[in-house]
Protein backbone atom coordinates (compact mmCIF):
# COMPACT_ATOMS: atom_id res chain seq x y z
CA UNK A 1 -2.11 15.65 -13.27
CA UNK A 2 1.77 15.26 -13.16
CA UNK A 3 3.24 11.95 -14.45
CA UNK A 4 6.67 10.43 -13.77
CA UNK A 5 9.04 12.09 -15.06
CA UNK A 6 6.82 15.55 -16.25
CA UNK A 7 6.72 17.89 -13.46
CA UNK A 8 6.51 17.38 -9.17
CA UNK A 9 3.32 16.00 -7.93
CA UNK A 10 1.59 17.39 -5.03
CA UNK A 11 2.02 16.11 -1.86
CA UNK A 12 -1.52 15.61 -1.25
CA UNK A 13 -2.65 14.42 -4.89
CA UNK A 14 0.49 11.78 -4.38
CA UNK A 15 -0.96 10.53 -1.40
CA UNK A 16 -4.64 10.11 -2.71
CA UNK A 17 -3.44 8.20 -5.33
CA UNK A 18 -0.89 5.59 -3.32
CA UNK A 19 -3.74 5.37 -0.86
CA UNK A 20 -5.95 4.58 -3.55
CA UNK A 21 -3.61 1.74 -4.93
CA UNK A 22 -3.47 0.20 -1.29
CA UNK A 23 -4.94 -3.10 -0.76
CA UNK A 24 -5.26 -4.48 2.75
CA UNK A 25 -3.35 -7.55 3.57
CA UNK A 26 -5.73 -10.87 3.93
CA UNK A 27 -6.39 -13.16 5.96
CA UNK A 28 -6.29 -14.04 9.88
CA UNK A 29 -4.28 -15.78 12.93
CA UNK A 30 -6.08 -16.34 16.20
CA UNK A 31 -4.00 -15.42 18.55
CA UNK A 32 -3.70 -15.07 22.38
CA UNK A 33 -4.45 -12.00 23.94
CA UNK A 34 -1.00 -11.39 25.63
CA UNK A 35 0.21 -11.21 21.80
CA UNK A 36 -2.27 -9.40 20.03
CA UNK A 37 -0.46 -5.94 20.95
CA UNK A 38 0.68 -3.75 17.80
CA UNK A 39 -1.59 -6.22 16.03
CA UNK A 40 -4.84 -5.56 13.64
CA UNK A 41 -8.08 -6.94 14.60
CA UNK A 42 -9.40 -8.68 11.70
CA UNK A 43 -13.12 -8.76 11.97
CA UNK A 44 -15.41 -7.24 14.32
CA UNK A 45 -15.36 -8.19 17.91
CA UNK A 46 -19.12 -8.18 20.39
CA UNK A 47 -19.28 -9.10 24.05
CA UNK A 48 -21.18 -12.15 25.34
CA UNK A 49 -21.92 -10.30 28.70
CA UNK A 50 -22.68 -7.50 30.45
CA UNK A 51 -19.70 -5.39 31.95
CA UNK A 52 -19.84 -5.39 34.77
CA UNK A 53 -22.38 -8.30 35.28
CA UNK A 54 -24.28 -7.03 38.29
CA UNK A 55 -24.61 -3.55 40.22
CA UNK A 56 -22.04 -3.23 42.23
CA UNK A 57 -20.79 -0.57 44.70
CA UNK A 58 -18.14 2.21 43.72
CA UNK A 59 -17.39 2.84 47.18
CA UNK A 60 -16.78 1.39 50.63
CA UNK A 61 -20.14 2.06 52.19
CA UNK A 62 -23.35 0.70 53.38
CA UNK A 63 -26.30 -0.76 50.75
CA UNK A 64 -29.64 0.52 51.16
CA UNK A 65 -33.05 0.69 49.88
CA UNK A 66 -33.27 4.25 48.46
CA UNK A 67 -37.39 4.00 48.95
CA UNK A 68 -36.52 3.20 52.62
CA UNK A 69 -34.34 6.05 53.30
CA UNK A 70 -37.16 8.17 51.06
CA UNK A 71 -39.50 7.32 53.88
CA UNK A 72 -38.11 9.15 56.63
CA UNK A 73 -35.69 6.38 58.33
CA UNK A 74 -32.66 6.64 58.90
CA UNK A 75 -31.34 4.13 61.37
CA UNK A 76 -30.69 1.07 59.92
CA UNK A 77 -29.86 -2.37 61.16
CA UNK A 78 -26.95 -3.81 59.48
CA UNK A 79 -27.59 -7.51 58.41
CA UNK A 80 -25.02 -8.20 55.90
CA UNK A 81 -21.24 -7.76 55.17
CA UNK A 82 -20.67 -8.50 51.40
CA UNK A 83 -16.83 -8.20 49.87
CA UNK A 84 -16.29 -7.71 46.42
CA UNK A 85 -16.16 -11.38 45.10
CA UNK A 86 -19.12 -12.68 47.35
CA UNK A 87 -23.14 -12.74 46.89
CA UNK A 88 -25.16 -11.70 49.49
CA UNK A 89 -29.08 -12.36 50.29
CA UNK A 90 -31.56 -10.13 49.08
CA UNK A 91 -32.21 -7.37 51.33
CA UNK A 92 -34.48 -7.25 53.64
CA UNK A 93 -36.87 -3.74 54.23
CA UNK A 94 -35.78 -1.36 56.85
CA UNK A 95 -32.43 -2.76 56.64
CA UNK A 96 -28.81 -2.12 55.67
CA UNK A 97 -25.92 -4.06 54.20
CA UNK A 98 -21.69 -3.18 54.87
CA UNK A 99 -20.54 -3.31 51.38
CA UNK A 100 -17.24 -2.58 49.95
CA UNK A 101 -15.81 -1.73 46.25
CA UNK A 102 -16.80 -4.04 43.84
CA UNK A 103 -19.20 -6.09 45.66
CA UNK A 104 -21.95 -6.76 44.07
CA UNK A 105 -25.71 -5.28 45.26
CA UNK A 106 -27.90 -7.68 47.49
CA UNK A 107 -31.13 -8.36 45.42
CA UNK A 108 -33.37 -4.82 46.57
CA UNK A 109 -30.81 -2.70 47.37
CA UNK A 110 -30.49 0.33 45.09
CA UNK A 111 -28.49 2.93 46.46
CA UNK A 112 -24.90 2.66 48.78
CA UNK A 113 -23.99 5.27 51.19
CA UNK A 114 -20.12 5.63 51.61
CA UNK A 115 -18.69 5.01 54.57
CA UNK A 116 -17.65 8.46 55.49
CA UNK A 117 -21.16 9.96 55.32
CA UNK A 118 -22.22 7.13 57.71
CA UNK A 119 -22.22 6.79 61.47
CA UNK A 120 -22.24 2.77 62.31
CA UNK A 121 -22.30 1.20 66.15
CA UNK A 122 -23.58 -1.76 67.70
CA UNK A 123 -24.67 -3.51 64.39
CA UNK A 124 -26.75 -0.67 62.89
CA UNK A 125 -25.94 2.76 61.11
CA UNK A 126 -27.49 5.77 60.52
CA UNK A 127 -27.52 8.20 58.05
CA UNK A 128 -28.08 11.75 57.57
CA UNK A 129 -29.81 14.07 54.91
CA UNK A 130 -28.53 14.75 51.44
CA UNK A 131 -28.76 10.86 50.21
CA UNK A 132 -29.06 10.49 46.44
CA UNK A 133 -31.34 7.68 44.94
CA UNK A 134 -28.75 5.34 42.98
CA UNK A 135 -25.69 7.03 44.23
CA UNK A 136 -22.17 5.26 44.41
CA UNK A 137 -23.48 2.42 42.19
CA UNK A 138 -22.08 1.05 38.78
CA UNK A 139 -25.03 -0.86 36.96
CA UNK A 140 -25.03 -3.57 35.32
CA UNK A 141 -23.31 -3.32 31.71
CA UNK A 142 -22.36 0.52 32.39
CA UNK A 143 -18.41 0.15 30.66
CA UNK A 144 -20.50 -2.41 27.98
CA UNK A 145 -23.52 -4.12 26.91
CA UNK A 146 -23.76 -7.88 26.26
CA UNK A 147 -23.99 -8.11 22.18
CA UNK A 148 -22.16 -4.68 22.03
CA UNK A 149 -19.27 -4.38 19.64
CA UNK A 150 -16.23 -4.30 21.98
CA UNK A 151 -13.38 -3.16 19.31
CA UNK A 152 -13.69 -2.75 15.56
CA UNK A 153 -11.84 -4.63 12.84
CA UNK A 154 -9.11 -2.74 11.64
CA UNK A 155 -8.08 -1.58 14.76
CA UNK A 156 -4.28 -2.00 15.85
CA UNK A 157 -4.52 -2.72 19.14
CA UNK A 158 -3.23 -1.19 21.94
CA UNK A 159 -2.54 -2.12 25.52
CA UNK A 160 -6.50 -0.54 26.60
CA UNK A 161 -7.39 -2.93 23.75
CA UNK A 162 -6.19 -6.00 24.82
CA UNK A 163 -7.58 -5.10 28.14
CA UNK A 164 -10.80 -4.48 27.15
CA UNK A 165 -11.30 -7.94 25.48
CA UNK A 166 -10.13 -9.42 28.41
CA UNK A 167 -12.54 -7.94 30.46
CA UNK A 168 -15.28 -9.57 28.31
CA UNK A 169 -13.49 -13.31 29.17
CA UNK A 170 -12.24 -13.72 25.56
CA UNK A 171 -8.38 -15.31 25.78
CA UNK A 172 -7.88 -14.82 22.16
CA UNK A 173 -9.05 -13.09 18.81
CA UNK A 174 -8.36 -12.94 15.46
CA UNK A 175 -5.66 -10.51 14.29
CA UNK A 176 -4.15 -9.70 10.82
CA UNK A 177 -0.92 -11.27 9.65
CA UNK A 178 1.77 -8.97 10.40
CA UNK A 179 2.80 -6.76 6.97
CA UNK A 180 6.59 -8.06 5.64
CA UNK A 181 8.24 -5.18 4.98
CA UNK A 182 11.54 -5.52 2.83
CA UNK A 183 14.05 -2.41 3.20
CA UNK A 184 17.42 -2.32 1.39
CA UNK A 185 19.95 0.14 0.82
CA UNK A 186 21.74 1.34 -2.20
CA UNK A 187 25.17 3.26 -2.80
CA UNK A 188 29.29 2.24 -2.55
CA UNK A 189 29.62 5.10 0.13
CA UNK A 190 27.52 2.91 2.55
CA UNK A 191 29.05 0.66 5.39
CA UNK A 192 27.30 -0.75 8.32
CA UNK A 193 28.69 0.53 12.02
CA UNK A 194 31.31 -1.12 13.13
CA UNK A 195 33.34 -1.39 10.35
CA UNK A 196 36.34 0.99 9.53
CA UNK A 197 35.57 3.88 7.43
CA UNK A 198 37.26 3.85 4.23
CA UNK A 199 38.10 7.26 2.10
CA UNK A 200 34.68 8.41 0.91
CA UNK A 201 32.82 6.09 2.95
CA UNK A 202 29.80 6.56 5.58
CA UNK A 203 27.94 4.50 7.75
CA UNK A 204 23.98 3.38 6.97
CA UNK A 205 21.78 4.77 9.28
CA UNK A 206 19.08 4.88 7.32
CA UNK A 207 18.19 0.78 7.53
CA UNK A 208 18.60 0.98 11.10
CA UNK A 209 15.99 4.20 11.35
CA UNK A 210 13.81 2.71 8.74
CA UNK A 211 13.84 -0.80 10.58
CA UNK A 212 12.59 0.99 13.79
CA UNK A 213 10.04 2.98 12.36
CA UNK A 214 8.63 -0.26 10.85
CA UNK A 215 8.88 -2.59 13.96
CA UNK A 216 7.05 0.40 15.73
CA UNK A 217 4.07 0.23 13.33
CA UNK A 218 4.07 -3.68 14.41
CA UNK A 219 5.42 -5.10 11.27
CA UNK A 220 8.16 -7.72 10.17
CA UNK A 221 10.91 -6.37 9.12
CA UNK A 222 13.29 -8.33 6.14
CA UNK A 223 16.18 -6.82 5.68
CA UNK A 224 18.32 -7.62 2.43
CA UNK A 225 20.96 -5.13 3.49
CA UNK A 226 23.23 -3.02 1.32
CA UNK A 227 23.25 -3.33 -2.51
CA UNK A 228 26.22 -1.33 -4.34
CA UNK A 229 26.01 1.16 -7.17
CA UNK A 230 25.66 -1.42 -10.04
CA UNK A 231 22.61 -1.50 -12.67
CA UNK A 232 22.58 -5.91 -12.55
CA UNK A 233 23.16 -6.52 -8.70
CA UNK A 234 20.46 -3.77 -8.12
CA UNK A 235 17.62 -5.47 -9.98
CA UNK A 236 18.41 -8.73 -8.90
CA UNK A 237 17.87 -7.80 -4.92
CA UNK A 238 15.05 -5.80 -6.01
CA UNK A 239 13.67 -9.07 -7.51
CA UNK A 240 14.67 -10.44 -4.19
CA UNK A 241 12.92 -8.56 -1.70
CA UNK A 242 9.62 -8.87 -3.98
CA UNK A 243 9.94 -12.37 -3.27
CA UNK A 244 10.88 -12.20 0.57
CA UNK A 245 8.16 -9.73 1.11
CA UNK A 246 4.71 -7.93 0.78
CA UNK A 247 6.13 -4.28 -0.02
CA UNK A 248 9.56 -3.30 -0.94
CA UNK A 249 10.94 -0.15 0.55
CA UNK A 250 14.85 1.32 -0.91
CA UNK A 251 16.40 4.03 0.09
CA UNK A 252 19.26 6.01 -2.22
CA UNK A 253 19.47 5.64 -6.56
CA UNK A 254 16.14 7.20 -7.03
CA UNK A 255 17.66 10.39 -8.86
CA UNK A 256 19.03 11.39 -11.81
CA UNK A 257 22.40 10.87 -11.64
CA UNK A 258 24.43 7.91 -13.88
CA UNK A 259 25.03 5.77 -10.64
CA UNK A 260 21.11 5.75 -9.78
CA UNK A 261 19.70 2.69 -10.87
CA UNK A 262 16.46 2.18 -8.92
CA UNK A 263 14.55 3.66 -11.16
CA UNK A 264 15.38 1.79 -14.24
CA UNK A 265 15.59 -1.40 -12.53
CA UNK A 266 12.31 -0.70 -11.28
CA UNK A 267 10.88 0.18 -14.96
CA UNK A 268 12.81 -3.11 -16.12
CA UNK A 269 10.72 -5.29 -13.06
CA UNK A 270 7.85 -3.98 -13.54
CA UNK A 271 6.09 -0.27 -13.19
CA UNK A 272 6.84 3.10 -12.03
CA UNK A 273 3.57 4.76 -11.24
CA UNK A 274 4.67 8.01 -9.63
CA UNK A 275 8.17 10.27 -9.23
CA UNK A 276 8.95 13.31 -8.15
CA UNK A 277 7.22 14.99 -5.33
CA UNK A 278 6.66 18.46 -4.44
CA UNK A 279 8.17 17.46 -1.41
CA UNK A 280 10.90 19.33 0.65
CA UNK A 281 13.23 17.36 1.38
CA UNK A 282 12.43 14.28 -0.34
CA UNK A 283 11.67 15.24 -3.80
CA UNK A 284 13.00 11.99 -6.30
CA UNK A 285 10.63 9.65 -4.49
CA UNK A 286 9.38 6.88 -6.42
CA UNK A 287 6.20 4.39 -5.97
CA UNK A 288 5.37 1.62 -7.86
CA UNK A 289 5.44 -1.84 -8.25
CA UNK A 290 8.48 -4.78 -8.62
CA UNK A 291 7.42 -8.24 -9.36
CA UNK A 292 3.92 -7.09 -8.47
CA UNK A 293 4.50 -6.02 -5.49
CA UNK A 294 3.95 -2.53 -4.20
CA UNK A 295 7.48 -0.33 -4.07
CA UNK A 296 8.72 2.78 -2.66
CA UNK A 297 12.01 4.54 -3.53
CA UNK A 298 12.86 6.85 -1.23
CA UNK A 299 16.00 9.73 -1.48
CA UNK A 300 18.87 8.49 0.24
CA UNK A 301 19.19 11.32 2.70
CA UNK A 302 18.64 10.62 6.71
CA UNK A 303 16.00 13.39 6.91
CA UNK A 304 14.74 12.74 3.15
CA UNK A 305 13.83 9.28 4.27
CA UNK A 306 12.73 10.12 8.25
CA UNK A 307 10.47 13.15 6.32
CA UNK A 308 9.15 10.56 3.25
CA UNK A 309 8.27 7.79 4.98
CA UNK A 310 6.57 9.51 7.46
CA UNK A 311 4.46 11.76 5.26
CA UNK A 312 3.83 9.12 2.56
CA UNK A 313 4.84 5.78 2.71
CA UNK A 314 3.96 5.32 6.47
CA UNK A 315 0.14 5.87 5.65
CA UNK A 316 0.02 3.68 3.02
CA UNK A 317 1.77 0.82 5.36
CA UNK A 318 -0.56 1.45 7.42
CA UNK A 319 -3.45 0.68 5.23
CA UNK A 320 -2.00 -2.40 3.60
CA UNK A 321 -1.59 -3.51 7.47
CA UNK A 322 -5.30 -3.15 7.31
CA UNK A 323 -6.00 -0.17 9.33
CA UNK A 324 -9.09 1.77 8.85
CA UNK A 325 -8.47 4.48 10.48
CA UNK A 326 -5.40 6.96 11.95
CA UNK A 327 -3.39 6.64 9.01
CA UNK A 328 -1.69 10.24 9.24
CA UNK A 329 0.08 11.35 12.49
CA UNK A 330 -1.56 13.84 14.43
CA UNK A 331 -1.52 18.15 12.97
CA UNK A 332 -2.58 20.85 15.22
CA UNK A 333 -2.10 24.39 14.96
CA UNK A 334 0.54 26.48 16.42
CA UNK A 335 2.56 29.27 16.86
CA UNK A 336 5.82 30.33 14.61
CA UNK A 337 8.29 30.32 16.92
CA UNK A 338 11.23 31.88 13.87
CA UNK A 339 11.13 33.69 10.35
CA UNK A 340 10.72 31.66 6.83
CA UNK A 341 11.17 34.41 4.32
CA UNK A 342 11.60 32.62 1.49
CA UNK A 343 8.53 30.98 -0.47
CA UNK A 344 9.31 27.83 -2.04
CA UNK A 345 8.64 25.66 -5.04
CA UNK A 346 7.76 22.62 -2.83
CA UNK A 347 6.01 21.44 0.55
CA UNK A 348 8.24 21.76 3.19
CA UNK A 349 8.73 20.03 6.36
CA UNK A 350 10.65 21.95 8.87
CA UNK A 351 12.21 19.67 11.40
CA UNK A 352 11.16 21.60 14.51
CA UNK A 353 10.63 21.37 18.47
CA UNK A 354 7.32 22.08 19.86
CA UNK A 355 7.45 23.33 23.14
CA UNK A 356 4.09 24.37 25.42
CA UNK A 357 4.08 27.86 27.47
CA UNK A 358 1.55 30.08 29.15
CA UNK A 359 0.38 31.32 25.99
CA UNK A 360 0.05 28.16 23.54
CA UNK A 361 2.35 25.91 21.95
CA UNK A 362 5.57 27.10 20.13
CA UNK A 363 7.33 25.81 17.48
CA UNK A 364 10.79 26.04 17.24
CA UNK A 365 12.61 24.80 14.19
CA UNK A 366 16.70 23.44 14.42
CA UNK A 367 19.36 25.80 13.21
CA UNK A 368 20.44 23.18 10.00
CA UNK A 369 17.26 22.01 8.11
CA UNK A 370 19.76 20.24 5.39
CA UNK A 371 18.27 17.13 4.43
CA UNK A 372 21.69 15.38 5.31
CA UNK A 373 21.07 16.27 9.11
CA UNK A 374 19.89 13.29 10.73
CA UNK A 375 20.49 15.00 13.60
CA UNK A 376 17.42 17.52 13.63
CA UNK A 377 14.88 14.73 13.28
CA UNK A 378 16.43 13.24 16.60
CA UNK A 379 16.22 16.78 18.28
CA UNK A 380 12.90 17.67 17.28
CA UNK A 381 9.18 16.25 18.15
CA UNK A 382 7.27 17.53 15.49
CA UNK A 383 7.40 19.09 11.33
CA UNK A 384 6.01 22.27 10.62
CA UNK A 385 4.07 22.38 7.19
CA UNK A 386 4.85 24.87 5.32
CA UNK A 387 2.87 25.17 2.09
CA UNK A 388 3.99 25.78 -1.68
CA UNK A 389 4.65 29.54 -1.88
CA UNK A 390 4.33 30.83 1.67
CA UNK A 391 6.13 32.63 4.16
CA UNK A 392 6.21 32.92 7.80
CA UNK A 393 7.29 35.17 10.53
CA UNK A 394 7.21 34.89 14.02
CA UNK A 395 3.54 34.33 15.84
CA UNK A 396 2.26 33.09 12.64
CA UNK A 397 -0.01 30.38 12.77
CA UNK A 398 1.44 27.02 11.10
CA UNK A 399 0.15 23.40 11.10
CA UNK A 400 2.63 21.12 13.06
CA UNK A 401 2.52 16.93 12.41
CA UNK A 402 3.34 15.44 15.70
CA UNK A 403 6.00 12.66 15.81
């Protein structure tokens, strides 16, 4: 097994053992429904009824008793007109009942006939052949069973979620505190937009892609902005953010070089537990942990960071958020839309554009893979995989992560 410092660590061996080291944030806030979006249930979640509470008709029709029509009639007087929101009278033999969508069955009906296969004057209708016992009807607790469990803990909720708990009558449940996530960036090159550019100088983009990415997952974002190239002022926001937050995320000072002083001011806070990936781009990523709190270092590269986070630290997030499942984007298989002749040391991750024709799905990668090019992560849609020591040509099959 590498160790910091001895060797690059596989991708997939790095993220066993961060996932490993992840523990789920406690705790719970009840909140109301029409704010639990993005948020994680925190316990299990069971309906007190039936949905829906009653058979009720799919269709704008006429309500029948199936062993009725079974006997050979079919003219049937109509003695009832029930809308969806009303209750009508059970149902007497040899009759029919107008019904519409929704409506609940009168007590004895069993089967509802839609309108256009019906043939109604004069306060009776008749039907012909081909009527199917039970057809058109949704019974009772078909979308979900009283005592059922509705959604799972450790489920981030989405908008069919929240929808879905609502349609068992509860107004509120309880939902994980949201993960406080501080990000700050490192290097005297950096200025935010909207300054002037001095000689040497360029703007941070990474807090503001970071940022997003984090407020997307549904968590609080603290930012402690830019800290310059200086071994003091670097450990004392590090010591900072500990305090401000639940995880620490940097980007930039992570390498080698004699103005990088993440990692030592990590080492002097408290513990680096793993750097170096076999990672391309992205290799001098750090993890560990700063005033007990869990840290990530990541290159200071736009696409290092986009390509790191994603791949590693966004999993992990994701578990500390207290998700229990779909902590890794989506990979499918597709087709090599270009040439990679040249095996490398590392697992890369092409920036690349998927695109769908006749034949399958394509991928296509952007002309400038640099890890300097922010730009191909905001063209592309996807990152093609390409393992330690392979090649590809074109109609290869590759494994594509979805973004």
């Amino acid at each position: 097994m590498a160790t910091p410092g001895q060797g690059l660590t596989p991708v997939e061996e790095a993220l066993a053992r961060i996932l490993a080291d992840a523990q789920p944030i406690s705790g719970a806030d009840m909140l109301p429904l029409a704010e639990c979006r993005h948020r994680v249930l925190a316990s299990d979640v069971h309906s007190g009824i039936d949905v829906p509470p009653a058979d009720n008709s799919s269709m704008d029709g006429y309500a029948l008793r199936f062993a009725d029509y079974a006997a050979g009639q079919r003219h049937f007087t109509v003695t009832q007109r029930v809308v969806a929101g009303a209750v009508g009278g059970p149902l007497k033999a040899g009759t029919a009942v107008r019904i519409f969508t929704g409506a609940e069955l009168p007590p004895g009906a069993d089967t509802v006939v839609m309108q256009e296969d019906a043939r109604a004057a004069d306060g009776a209708v008749e039907f012909g052949e081909g009527v199917r016992a039970a057809a058109n009807v949704r019974p009772r607790g078909q979308d979900i069973a009283a005592g059922s469990r509705v959604v799972e803990a450790g489920t981030s909720l989405t908008a069919a979620h929240v929808g879905l708990l609502a349609s068992v009558g509860l107004s509120q449940v309880p939902v994980l505190p949201r993960l406080r996530v501080a990000i700050l960036s490192t290097g005297n090159e950096l200025v935010e937009p909207g300054q002037p550019l001095g000689p040497g100088q360029i703007y941070n983009s990474n807090r503001y892609m970071l940022a997003g990415m984090l407020e997307d997952l549904g968590m609080t974002v603290v930012d402690m902005g830019i800290v310059p190239d200086d071994p003091e002022g670097t450990r004392r926001l590090l010591s900072q953010a500990a305090e401000a937050a639940d995880v620490v995320l940097s980007t930039g000072g992570v390498s080698v070089g004699e103005e990088d002083h993440v990692k030592g001011a990590v080492e002097a806070l408290g513990q680096l537990q793993l750097w170096k990936l076999a990672i391309k781009p992205g290799k001098p990523l750090a993890y560990g942990r700063v005033a007990g709190k869990p840290f990530f270092g990541l290159p200071g590269n736009p696409s290092s960071v986009f390509v790191t986070f994603t791949v590693i630290a966004r999993p992990y997030l994701l578990r500390m958020q207290g998700l229990t499942s779909d902590l890794r984007l989506t990979e499918i298989q597709a087709t090599a839309g270009f040439d990679w002749p040249k095996p490398g040391k590392r697992q890369e991750y092409l920036r690349a554009r998927l695109e769908t024709h006749g034949d399958g799905a394509v991928a296509r990668l952007h002309p400038n893979q640099s890890s300097g090019v922010l730009a191909s992560v905001a063209w592309g849609n996807c990152l093609v995989v390409v393992p330690v020591g392979k090649t590809l040509e074109v109609g290869d099959v590759v494994s594509v992560v979805l973004l």
